[in-house]
Protein backbone atom coordinates (compact mmCIF):
# COMPACT_ATOMS: atom_id res chain seq x y z
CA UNK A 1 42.77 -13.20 20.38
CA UNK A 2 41.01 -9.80 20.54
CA UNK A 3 37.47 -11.01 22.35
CA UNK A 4 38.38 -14.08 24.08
CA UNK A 5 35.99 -14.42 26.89
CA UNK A 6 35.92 -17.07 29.32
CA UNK A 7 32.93 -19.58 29.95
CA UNK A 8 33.38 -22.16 33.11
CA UNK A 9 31.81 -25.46 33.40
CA UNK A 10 33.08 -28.78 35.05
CA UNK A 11 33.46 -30.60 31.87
CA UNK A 12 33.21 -27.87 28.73
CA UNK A 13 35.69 -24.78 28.25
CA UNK A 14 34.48 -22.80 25.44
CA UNK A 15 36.91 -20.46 23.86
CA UNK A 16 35.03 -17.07 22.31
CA UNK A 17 36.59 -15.48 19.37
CA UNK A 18 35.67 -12.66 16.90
CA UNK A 19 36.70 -14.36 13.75
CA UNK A 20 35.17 -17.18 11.63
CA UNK A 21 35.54 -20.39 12.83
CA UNK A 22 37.24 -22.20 9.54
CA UNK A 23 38.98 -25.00 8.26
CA UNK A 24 42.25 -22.84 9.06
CA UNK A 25 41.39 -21.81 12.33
CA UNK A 26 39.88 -24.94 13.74
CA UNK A 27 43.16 -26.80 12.66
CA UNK A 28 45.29 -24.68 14.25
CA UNK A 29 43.22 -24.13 17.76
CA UNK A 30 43.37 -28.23 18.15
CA UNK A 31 47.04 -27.91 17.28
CA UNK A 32 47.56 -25.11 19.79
CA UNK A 33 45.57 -27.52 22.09
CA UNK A 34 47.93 -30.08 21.80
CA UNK A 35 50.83 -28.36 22.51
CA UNK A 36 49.58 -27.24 25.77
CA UNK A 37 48.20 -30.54 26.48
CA UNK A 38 52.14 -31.86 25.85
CA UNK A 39 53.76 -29.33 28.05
CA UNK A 40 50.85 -29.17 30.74
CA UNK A 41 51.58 -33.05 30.95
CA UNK A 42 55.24 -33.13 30.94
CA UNK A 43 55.51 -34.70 27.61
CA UNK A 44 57.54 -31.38 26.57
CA UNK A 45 60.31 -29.98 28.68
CA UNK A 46 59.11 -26.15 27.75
CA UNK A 47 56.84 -24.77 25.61
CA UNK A 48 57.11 -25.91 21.80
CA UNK A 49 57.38 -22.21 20.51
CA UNK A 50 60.96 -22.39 22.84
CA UNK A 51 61.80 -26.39 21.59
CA UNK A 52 61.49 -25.55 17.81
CA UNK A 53 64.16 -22.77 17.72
CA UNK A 54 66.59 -25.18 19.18
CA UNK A 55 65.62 -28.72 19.16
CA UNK A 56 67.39 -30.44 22.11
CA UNK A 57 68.30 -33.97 21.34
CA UNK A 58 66.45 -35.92 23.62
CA UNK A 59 63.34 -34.42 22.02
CA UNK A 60 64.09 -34.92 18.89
CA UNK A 61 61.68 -38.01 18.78
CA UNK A 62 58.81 -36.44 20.36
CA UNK A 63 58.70 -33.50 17.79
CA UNK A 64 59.13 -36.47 15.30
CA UNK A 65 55.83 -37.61 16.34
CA UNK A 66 54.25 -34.15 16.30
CA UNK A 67 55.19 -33.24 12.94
CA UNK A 68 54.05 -36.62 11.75
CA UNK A 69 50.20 -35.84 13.66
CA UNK A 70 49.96 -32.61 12.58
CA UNK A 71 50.60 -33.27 8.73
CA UNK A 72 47.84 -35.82 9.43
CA UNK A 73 45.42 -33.72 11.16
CA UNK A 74 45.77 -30.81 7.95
CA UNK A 75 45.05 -33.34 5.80
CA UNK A 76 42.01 -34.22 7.10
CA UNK A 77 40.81 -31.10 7.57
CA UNK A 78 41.90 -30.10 4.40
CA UNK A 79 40.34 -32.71 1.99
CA UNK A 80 36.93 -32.83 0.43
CA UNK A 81 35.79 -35.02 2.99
CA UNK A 82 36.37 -32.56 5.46
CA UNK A 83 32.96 -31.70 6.45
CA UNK A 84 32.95 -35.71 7.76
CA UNK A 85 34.48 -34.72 10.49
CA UNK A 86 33.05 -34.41 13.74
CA UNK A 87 35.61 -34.58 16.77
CA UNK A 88 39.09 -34.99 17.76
CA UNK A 89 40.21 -36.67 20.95
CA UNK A 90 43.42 -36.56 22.40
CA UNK A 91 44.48 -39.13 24.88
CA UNK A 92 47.11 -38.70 27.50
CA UNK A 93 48.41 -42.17 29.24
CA UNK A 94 50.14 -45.43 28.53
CA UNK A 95 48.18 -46.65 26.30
CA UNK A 96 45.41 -45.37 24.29
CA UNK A 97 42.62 -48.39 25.57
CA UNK A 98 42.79 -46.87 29.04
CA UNK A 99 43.99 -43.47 29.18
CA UNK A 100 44.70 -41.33 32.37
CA UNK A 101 43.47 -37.71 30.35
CA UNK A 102 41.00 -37.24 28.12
CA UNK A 103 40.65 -34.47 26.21
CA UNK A 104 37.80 -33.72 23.11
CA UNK A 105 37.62 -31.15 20.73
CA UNK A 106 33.94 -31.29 19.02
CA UNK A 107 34.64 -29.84 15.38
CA UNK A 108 32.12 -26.62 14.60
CA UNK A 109 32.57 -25.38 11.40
CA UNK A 110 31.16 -21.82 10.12
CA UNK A 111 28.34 -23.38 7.90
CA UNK A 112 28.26 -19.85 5.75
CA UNK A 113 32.26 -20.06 5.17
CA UNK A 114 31.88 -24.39 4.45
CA UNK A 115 29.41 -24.17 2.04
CA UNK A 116 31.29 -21.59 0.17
CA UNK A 117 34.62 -23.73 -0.52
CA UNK A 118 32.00 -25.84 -1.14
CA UNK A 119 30.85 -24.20 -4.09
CA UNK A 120 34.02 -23.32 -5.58
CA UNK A 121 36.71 -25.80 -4.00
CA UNK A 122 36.24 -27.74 -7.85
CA UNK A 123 37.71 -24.62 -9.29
CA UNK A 124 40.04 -22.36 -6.81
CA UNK A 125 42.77 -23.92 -5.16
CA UNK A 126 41.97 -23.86 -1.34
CA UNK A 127 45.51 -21.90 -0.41
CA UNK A 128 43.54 -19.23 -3.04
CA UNK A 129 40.53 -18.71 -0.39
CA UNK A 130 42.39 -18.54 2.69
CA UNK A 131 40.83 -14.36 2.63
CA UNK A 132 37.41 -15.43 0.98
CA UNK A 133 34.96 -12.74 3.21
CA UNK A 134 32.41 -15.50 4.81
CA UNK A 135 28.40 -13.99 5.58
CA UNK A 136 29.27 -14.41 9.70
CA UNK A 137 31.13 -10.77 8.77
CA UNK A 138 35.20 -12.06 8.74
CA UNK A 139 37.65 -13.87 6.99
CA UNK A 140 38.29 -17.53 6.66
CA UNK A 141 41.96 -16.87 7.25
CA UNK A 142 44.87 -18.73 9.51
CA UNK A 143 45.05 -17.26 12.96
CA UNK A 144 47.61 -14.44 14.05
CA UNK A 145 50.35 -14.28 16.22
CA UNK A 146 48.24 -12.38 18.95
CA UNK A 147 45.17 -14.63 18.25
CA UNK A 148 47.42 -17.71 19.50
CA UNK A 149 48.85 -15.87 22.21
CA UNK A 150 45.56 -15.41 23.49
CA UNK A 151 44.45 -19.02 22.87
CA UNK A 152 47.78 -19.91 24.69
CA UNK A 153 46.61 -17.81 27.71
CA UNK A 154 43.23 -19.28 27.82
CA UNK A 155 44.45 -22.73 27.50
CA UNK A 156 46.73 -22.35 30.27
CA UNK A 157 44.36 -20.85 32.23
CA UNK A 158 41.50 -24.13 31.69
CA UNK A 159 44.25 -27.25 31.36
CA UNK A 160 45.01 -29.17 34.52
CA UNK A 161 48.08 -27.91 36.94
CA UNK A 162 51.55 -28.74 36.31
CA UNK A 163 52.68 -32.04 37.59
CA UNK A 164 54.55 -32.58 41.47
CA UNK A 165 57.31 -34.46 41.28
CA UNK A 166 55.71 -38.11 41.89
CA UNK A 167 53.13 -37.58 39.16
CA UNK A 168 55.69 -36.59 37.18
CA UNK A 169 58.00 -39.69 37.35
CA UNK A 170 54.29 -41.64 36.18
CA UNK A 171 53.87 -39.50 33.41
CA UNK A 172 57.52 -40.49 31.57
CA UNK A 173 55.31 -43.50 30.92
CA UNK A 174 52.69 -41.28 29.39
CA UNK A 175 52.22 -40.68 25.40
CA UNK A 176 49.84 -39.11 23.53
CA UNK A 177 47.38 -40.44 21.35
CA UNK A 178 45.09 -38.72 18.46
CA UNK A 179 42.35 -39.92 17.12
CA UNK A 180 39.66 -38.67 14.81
CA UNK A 181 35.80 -38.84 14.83
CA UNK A 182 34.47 -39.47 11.15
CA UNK A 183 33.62 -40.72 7.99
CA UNK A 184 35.62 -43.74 7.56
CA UNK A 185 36.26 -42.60 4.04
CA UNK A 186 38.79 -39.69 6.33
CA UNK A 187 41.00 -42.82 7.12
CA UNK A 188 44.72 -42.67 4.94
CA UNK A 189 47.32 -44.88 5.79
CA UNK A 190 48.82 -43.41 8.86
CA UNK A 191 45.19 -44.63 10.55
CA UNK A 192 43.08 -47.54 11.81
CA UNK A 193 39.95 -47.45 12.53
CA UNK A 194 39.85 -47.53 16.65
CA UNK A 195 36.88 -49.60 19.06
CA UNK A 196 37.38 -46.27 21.25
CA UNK A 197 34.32 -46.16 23.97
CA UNK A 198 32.54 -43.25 23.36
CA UNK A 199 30.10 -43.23 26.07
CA UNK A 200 32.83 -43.39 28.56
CA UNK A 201 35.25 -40.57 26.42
CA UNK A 202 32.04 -38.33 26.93
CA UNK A 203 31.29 -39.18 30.37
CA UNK A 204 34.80 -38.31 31.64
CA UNK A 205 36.62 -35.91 28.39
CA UNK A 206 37.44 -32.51 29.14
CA UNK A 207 35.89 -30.68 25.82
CA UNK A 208 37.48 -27.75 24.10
CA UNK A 209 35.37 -25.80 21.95
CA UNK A 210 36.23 -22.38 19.97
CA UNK A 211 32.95 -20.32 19.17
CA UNK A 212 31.86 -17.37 17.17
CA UNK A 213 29.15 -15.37 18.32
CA UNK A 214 28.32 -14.52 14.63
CA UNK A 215 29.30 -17.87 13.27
CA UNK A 216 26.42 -20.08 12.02
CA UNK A 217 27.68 -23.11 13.09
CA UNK A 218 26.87 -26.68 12.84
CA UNK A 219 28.20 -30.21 13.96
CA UNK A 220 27.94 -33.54 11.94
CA UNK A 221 25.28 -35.78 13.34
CA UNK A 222 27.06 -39.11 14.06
CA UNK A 223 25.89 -42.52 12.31
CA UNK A 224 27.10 -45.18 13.95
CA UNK A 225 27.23 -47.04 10.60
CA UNK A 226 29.37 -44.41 8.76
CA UNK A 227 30.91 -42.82 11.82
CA UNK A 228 34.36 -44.20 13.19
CA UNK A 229 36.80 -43.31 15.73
CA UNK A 230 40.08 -43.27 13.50
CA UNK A 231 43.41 -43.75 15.43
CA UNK A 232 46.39 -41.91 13.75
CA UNK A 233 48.81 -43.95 14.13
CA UNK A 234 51.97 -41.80 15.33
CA UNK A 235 51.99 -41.24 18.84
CA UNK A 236 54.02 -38.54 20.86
CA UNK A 237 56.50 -39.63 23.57
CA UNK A 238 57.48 -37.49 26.20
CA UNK A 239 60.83 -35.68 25.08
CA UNK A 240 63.46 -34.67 28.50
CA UNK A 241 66.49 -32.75 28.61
């Protein structure tokens, strides 16, 4: 991504870009984020870009349960209760109540670019303004190749070292949970509604956040009587040749 510029702090990597930060984008930055997160783990043998040319069998399952999160995750993002949306986590361990990783991607939306699907999303198709102009001065548009290369880099740069061989052997144990911070009226049927400690996720979570300088950008205020964590239910195991 051209303008990716890198901001350190213990517990917040913030990823700069010179786009606008949409529905399109966002979706595919926290997809991009779990991928790494996979590989970086040792959930994937190599990098999915290599596993989805050739799926080897023993990871057959593991892309089974990607596939199955990330139709989940666009449909979230892409329905009209999208703007109920205020984080995704992403849990790395055995089991989801006590994990060994946690990762958090708080969901800031381009408020120029959201409230114009707003206006018009009863009467264009949403695939029809994926090149609507937004007043932050770009596109709402799906990221390019170079854009995720650079994301890549930056992610790789921020997300814990490889595993050694002992940590390794714990982490075939290790799967990979996703869950979503919202509206309960974002739950569908591949979700329950999750008693996910949120003081503790935000005490110890590792956030991942992709700005825009020129973005005017907002988060949704949780309510603790409309706001859920929402567990998708497909997990990813770890996938080895």
């Amino acid at each position: 991504m051209s303008g990716v510029i890198e901001e350190e702090a213990e517990l917040l990597q913030i990823v700069r870009a010179d786009r606008c930060i949409c529905i399109h984008s966002t979706v595919q930055f926290v997809d991009l984020a779990l991928q790494s997160i996979a590989y970086r783990h040792g959930l994937l043998p190599y990098p999915m870009v290599t596993l989805q040319r050739a799926i080897p069998k023993n990871c057959e399952k593991t892309m089974e349960g990607f596939e199955k999160i990330r139709e989940q995750l666009k449909a979230a993002f892409r329905s009209h209760r999208r703007r109920a949306l205020s984080d995704v986590a992403i849990l790395v361990g055995s089991s989801p109540i006590k994990p060994k990783y946690t990762y958090k991607i708080p969901i800031h939306l381009c408020d120029d670019q959201n409230s114009e699907i707003a206006s018009q999303e009863d009467q264009e198709n949403q695939e029809n303004l994926e090149s609507t102009p937004s007043k932050c001065g770009s596109p709402c548009s799906d990221l390019s190749e170079k854009e995720k290369r650079s994301i890549n880099r930056r992610l790789f740069e921020i997300l814990p070292p490889f595993l050694d061989a002992q940590s390794q052997a714990v982490a075939a144990t290790h799967r990979i949970f996703v869950l979503l911070n919202g509206e309960i009226e974002l739950i569908s049927e591949e979700m329950d509604e999750y008693p996910l400690d949120d003081s503790t996720l935000m005490d110890s979570a590792l956030n991942l956040c992709l700005r825009h300088e020129e973005c005017s950008m907002s988060k949704q205020t949780l309510q603790a009587d409309t706001f859920k964590w929402l567990r998708i239910n497909p997990f990813i195991t770890g996938g080895k040749l």
